[in-house]
C-alpha atoms as a PDB file:
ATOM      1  CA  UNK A   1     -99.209 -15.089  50.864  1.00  0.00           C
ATOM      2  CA  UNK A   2     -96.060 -15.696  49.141  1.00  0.00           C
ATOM      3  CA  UNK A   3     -92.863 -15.185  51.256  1.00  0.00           C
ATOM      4  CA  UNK A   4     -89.293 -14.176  50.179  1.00  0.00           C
ATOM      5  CA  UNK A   5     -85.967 -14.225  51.795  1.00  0.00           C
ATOM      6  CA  UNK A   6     -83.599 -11.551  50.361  1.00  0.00           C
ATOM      7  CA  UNK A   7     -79.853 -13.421  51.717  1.00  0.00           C
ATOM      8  CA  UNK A   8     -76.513 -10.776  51.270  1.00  0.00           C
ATOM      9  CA  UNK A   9     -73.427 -12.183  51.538  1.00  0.00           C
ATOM     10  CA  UNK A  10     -69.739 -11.843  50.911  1.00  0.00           C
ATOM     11  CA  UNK A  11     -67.394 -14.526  49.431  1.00  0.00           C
ATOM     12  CA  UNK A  12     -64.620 -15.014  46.941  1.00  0.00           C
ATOM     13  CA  UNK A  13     -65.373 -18.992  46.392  1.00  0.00           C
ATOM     14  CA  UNK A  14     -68.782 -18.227  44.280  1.00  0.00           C
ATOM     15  CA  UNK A  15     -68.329 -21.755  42.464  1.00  0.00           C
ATOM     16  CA  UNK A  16     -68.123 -23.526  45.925  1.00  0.00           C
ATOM     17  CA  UNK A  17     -71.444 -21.866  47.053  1.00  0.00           C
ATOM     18  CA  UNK A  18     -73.143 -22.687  43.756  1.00  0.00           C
ATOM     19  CA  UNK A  19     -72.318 -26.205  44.148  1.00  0.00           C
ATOM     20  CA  UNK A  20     -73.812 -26.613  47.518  1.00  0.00           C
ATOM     21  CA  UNK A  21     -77.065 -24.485  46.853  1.00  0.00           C
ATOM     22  CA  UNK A  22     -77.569 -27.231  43.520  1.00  0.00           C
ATOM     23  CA  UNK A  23     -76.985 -29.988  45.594  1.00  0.00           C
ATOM     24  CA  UNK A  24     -79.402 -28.726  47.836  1.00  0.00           C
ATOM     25  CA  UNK A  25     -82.201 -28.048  45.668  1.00  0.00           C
ATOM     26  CA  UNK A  26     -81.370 -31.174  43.750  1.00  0.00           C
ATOM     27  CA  UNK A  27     -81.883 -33.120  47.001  1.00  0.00           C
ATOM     28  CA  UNK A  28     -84.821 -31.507  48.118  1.00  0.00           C
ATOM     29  CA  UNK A  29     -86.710 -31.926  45.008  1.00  0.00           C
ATOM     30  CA  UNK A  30     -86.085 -35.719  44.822  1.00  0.00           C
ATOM     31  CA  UNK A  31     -87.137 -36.081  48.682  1.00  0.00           C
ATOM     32  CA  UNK A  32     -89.916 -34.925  47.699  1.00  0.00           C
ATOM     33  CA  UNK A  33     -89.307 -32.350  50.403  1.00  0.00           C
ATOM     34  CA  UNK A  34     -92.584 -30.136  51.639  1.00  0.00           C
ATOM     35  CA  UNK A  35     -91.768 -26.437  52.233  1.00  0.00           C
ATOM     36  CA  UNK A  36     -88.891 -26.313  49.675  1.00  0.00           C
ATOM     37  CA  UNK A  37     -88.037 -22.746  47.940  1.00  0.00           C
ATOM     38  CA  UNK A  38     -90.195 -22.427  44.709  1.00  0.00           C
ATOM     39  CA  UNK A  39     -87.824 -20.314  43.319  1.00  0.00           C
ATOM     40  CA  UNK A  40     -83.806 -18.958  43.953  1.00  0.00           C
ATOM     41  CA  UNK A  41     -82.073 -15.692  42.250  1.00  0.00           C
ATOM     42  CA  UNK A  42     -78.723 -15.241  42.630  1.00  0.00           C
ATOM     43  CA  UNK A  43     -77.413 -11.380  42.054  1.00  0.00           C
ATOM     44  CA  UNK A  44     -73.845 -10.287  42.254  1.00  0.00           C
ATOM     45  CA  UNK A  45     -73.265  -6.639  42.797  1.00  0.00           C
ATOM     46  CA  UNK A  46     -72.173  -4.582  40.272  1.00  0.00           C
ATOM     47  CA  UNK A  47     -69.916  -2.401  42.483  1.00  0.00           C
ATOM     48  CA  UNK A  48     -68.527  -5.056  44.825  1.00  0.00           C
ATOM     49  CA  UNK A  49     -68.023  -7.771  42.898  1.00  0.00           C
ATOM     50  CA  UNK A  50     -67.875 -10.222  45.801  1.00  0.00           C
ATOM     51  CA  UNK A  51     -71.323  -9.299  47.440  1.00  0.00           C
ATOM     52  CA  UNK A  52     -73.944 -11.702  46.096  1.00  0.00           C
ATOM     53  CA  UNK A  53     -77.897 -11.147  46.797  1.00  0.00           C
ATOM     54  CA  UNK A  54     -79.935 -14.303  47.176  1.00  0.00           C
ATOM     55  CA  UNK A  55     -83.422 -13.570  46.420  1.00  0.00           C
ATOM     56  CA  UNK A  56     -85.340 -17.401  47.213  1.00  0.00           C
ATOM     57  CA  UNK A  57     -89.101 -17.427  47.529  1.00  0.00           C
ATOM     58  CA  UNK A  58     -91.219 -19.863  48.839  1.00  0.00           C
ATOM     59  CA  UNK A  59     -95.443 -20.388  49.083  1.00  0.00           C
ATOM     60  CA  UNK A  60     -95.790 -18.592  52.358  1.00  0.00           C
ATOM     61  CA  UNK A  61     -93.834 -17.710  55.392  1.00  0.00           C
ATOM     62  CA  UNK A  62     -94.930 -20.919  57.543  1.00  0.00           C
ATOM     63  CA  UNK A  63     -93.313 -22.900  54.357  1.00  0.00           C
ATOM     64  CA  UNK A  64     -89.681 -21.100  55.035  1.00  0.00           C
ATOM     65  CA  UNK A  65     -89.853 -21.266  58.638  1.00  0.00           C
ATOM     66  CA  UNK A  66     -90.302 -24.889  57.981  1.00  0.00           C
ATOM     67  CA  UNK A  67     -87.474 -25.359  55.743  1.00  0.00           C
ATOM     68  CA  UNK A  68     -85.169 -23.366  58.267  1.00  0.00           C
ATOM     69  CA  UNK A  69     -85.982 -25.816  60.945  1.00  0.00           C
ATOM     70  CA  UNK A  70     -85.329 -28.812  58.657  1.00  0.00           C
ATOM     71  CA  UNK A  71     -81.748 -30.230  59.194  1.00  0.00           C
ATOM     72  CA  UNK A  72     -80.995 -30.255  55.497  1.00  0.00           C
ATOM     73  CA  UNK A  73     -80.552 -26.626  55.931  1.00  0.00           C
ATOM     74  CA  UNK A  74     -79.245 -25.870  59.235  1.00  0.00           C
ATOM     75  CA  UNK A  75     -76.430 -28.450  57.372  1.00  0.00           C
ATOM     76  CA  UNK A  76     -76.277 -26.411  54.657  1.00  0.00           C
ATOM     77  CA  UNK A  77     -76.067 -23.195  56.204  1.00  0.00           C
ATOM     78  CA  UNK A  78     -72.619 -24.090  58.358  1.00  0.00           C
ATOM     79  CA  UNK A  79     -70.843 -25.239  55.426  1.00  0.00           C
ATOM     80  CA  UNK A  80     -72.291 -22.010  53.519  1.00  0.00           C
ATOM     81  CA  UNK A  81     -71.143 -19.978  56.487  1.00  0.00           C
ATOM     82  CA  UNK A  82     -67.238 -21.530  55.638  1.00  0.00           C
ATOM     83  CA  UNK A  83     -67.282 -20.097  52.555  1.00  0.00           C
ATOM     84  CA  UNK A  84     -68.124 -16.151  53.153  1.00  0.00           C
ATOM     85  CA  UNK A  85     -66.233 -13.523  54.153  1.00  0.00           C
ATOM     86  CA  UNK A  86     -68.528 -11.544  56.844  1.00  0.00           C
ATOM     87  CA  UNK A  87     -71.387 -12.667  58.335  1.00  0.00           C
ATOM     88  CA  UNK A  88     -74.784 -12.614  56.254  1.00  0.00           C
ATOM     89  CA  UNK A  89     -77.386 -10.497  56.364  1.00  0.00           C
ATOM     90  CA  UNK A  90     -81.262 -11.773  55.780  1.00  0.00           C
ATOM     91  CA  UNK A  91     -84.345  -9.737  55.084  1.00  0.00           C
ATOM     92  CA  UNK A  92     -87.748 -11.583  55.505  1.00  0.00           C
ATOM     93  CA  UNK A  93     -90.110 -10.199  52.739  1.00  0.00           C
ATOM     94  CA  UNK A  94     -94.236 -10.482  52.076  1.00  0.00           C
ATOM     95  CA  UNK A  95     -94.371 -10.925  48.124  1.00  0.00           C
ATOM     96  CA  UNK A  96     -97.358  -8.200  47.412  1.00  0.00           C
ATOM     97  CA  UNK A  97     -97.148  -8.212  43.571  1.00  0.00           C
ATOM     98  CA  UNK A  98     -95.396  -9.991  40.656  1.00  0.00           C
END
């Protein structure tokens, strides 16, 4: 079953974040990394413009939990972590239709 991770966060350096998450997926796609997200949304709310929803998907939920563990992303994570402005929130989603 398909698996999605719904990530809200905070920040007021948008183009900083942006940068890292490309350089990420950039790097994980040339790896040839297994268990990479198939697919990333990023939402910005309409009433607080510096709340952003990330919606990333991946084949199944052993796939994420596997890309969590890899270091890639616990690297990724601290220097995401730098750039918000509270702590963020994730919601682990089943995908049951498309």
């Amino acid at each position: 079953m398909k698996f999605a991770q719904i990530i809200d966060f905070e920040t007021e350096r948008i183009d900083e974040v942006r940068d890292l998450l490309r350089t990420y997926e950039e790097q994980a796609r040339s790896q040839g990394r297994t268990g990479a997200p198939t697919a990333r949304t990023l939402l910005r709310d309409r009433a607080n413009r510096s709340r952003y929803l990330a919606v990333v998907e991946f084949e199944s939920h052993e796939a994420a939990m596997a890309n969590s563990s890899a270091p890639e992303t616990s690297e990724l994570a601290a220097q995401l972590s730098a750039l918000m402005t509270r702590p963020t929130v994730y919601t682990d989603c089943d995908v049951q239709d498309e």
